[in-house]
N, C-alpha and C. Protein backbone atom coordinates (compact mmCIF):
# COMPACT_ATOMS: atom_id res chain seq x y z
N UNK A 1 0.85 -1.18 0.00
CA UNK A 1 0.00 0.00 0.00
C UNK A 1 0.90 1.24 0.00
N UNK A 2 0.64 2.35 -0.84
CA UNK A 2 1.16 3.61 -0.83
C UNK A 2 1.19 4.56 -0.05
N UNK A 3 1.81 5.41 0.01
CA UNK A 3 1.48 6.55 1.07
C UNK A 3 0.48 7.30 0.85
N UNK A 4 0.12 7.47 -0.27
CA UNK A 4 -1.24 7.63 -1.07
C UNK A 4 -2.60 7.05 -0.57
N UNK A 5 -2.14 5.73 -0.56
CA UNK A 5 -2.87 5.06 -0.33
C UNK A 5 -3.56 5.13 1.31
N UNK A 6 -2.87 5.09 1.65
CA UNK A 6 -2.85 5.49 3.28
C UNK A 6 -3.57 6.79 3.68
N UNK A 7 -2.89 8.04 3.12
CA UNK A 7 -3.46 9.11 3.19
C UNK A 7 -5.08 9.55 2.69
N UNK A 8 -5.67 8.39 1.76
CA UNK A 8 -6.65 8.37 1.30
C UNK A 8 -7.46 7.63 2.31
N UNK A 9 -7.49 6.48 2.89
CA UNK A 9 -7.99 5.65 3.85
C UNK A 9 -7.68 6.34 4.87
N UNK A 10 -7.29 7.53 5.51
CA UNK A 10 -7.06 8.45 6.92
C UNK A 10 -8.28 8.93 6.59
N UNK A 11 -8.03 9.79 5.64
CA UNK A 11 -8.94 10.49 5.12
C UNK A 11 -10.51 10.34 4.97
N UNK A 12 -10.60 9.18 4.19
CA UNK A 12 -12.16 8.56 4.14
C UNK A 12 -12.59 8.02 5.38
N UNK A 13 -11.48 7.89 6.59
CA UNK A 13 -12.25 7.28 7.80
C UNK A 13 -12.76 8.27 8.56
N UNK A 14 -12.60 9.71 8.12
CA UNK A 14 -13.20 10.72 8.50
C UNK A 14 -14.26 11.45 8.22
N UNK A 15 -15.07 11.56 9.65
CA UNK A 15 -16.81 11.88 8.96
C UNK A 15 -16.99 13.18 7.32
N UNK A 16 -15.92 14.19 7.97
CA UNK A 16 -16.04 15.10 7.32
C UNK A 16 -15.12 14.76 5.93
N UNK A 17 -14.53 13.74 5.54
CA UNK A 17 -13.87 13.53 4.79
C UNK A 17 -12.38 14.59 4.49
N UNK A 18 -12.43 15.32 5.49
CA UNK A 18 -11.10 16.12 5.26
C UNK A 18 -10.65 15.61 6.92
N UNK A 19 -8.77 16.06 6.65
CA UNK A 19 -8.54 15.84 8.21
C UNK A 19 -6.93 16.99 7.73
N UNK A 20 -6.48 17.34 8.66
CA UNK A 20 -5.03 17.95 8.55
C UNK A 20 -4.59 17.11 8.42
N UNK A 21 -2.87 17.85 8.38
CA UNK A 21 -1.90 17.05 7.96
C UNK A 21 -1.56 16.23 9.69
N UNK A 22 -1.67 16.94 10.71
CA UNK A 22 -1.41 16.32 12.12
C UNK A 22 -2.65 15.50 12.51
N UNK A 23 -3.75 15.40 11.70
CA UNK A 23 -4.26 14.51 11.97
C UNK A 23 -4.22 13.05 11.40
N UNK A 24 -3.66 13.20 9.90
CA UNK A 24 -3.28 11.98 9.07
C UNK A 24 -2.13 11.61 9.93
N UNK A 25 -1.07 12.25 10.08
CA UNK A 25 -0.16 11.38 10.96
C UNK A 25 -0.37 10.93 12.10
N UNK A 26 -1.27 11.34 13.19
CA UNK A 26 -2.23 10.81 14.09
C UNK A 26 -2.82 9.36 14.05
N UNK A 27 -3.41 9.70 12.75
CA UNK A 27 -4.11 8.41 12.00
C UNK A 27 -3.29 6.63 11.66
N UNK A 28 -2.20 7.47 11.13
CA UNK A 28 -0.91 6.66 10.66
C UNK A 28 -0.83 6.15 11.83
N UNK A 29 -0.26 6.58 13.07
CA UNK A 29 0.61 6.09 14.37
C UNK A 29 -0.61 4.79 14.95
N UNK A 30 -2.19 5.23 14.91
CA UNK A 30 -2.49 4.17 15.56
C UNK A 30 -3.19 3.34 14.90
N UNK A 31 -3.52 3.41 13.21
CA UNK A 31 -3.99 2.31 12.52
C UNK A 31 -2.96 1.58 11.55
N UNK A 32 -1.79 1.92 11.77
CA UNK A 32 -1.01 1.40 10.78
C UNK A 32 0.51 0.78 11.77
N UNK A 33 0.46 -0.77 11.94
CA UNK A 33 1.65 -1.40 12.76
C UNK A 33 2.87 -0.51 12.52
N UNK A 34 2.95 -0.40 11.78
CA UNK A 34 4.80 0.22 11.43
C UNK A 34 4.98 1.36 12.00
N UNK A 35 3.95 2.20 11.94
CA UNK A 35 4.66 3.90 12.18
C UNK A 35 4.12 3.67 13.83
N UNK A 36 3.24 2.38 14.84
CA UNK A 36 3.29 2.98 15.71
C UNK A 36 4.41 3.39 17.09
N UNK A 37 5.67 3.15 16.61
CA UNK A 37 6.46 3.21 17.39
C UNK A 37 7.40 4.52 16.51
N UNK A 38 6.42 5.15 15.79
CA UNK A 38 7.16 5.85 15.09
C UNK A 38 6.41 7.26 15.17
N UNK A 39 6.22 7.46 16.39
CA UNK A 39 5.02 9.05 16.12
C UNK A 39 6.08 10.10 17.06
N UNK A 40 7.00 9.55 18.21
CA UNK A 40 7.73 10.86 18.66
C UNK A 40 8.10 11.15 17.39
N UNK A 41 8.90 12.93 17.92
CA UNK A 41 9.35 13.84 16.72
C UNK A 41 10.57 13.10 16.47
N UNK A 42 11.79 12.23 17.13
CA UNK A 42 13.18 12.55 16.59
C UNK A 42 12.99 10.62 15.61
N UNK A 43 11.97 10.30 15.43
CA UNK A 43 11.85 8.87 14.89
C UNK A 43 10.78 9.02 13.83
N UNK A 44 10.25 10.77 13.41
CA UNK A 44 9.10 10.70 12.75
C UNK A 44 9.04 11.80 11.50
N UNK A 45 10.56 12.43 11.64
CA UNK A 45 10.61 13.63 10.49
C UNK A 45 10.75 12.80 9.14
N UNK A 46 11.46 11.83 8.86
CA UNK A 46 11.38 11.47 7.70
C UNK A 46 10.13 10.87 7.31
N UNK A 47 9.43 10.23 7.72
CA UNK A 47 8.38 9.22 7.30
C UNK A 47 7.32 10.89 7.28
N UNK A 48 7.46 11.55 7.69
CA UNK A 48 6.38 12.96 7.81
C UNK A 48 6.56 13.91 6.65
N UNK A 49 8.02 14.02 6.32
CA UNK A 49 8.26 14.64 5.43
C UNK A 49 7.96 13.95 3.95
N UNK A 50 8.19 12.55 3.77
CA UNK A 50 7.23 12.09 2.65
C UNK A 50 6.29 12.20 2.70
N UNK A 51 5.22 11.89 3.85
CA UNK A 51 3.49 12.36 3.80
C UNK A 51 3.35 13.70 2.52
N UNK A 52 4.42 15.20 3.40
CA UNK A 52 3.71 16.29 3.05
C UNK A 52 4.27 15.76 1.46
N UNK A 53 5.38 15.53 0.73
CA UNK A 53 5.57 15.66 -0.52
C UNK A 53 4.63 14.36 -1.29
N UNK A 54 4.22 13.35 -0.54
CA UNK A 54 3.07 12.53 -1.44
C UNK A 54 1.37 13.68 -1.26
N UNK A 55 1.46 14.32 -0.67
CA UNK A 55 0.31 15.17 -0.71
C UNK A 55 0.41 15.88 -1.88
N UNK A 56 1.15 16.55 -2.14
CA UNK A 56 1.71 17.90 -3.03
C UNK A 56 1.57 17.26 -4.27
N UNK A 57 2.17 15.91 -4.43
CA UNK A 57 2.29 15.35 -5.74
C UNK A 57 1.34 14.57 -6.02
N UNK A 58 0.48 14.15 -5.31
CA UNK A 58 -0.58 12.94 -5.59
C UNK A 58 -1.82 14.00 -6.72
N UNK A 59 -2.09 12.77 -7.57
CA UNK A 59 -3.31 13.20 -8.21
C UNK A 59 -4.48 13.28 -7.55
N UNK A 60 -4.80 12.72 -6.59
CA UNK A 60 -5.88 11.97 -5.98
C UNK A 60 -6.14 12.64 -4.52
N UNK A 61 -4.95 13.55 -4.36
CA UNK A 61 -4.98 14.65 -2.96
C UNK A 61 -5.42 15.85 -3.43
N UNK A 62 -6.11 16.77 -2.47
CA UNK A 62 -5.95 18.30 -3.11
C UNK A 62 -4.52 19.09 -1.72
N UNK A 63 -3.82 19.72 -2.21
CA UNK A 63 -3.36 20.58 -1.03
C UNK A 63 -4.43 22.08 -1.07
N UNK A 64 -4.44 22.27 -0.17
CA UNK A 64 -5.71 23.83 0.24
C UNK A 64 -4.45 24.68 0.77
N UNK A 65 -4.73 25.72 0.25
CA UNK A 65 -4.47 27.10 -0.09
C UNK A 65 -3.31 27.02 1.81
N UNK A 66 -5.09 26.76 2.85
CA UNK A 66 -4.38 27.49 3.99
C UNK A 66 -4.32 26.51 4.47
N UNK A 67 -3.32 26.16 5.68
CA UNK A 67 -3.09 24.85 6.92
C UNK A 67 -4.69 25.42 7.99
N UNK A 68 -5.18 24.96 8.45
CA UNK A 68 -4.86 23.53 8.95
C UNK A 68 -5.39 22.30 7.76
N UNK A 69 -6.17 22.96 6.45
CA UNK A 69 -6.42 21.85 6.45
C UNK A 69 -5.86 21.49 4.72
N UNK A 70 -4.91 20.75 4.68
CA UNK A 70 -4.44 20.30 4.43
C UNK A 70 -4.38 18.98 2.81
N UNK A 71 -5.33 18.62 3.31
CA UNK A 71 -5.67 17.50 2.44
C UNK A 71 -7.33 17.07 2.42
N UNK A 72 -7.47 16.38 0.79
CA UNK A 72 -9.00 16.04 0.89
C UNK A 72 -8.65 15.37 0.06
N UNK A 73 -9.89 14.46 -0.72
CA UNK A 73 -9.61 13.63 -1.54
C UNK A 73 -10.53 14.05 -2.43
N UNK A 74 -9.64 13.81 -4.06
CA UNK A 74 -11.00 14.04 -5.07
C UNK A 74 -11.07 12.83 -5.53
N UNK A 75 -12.46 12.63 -5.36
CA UNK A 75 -12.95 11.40 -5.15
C UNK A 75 -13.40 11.04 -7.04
N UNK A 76 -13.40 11.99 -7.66
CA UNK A 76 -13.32 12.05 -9.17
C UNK A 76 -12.15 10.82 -9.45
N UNK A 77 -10.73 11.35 -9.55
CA UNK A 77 -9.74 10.70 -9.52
C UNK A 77 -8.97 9.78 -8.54
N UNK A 78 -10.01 9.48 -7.72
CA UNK A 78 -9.51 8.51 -6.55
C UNK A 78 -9.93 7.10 -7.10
């Protein structure tokens, strides 16, 4: 599964279908085995810093203008 992939399934498990970017990594730490020993800051900048650049680049993400929020999914191209 992709980081894409992931970020899309954070996403859709949310009522409002949008979530920030501190909430997808939120998401990550306790539904996904791997990152959960991976949510302090000095074990979590790299795996965080791909999140924001699979956001930016994904077809299937929008980035919004202002933080907090971050990401949504267009569900067109999803």
């Amino acid at each position: 599964m992709s980081y894409a992939d992931l970020i899309t399934q954070a996403i859709m498990s949310s009522p409002e279908k949008k979530l920030t970017l501190s909430q997808v990594y939120e998401w990550m730490v306790q539904n996904v085995p791997y990152f959960r020993d991976k949510g302090d800051s000095n074990s979590s900048a790299g795996w965080k810093h791909i999140m924001v650049v699979e956001v930016l680049l994904s077809k299937r993400l929008y980035s919004s203008v202002r933080p907090p929020l971050v990401s949504t999914v267009n569900k067109d191209k999803a």
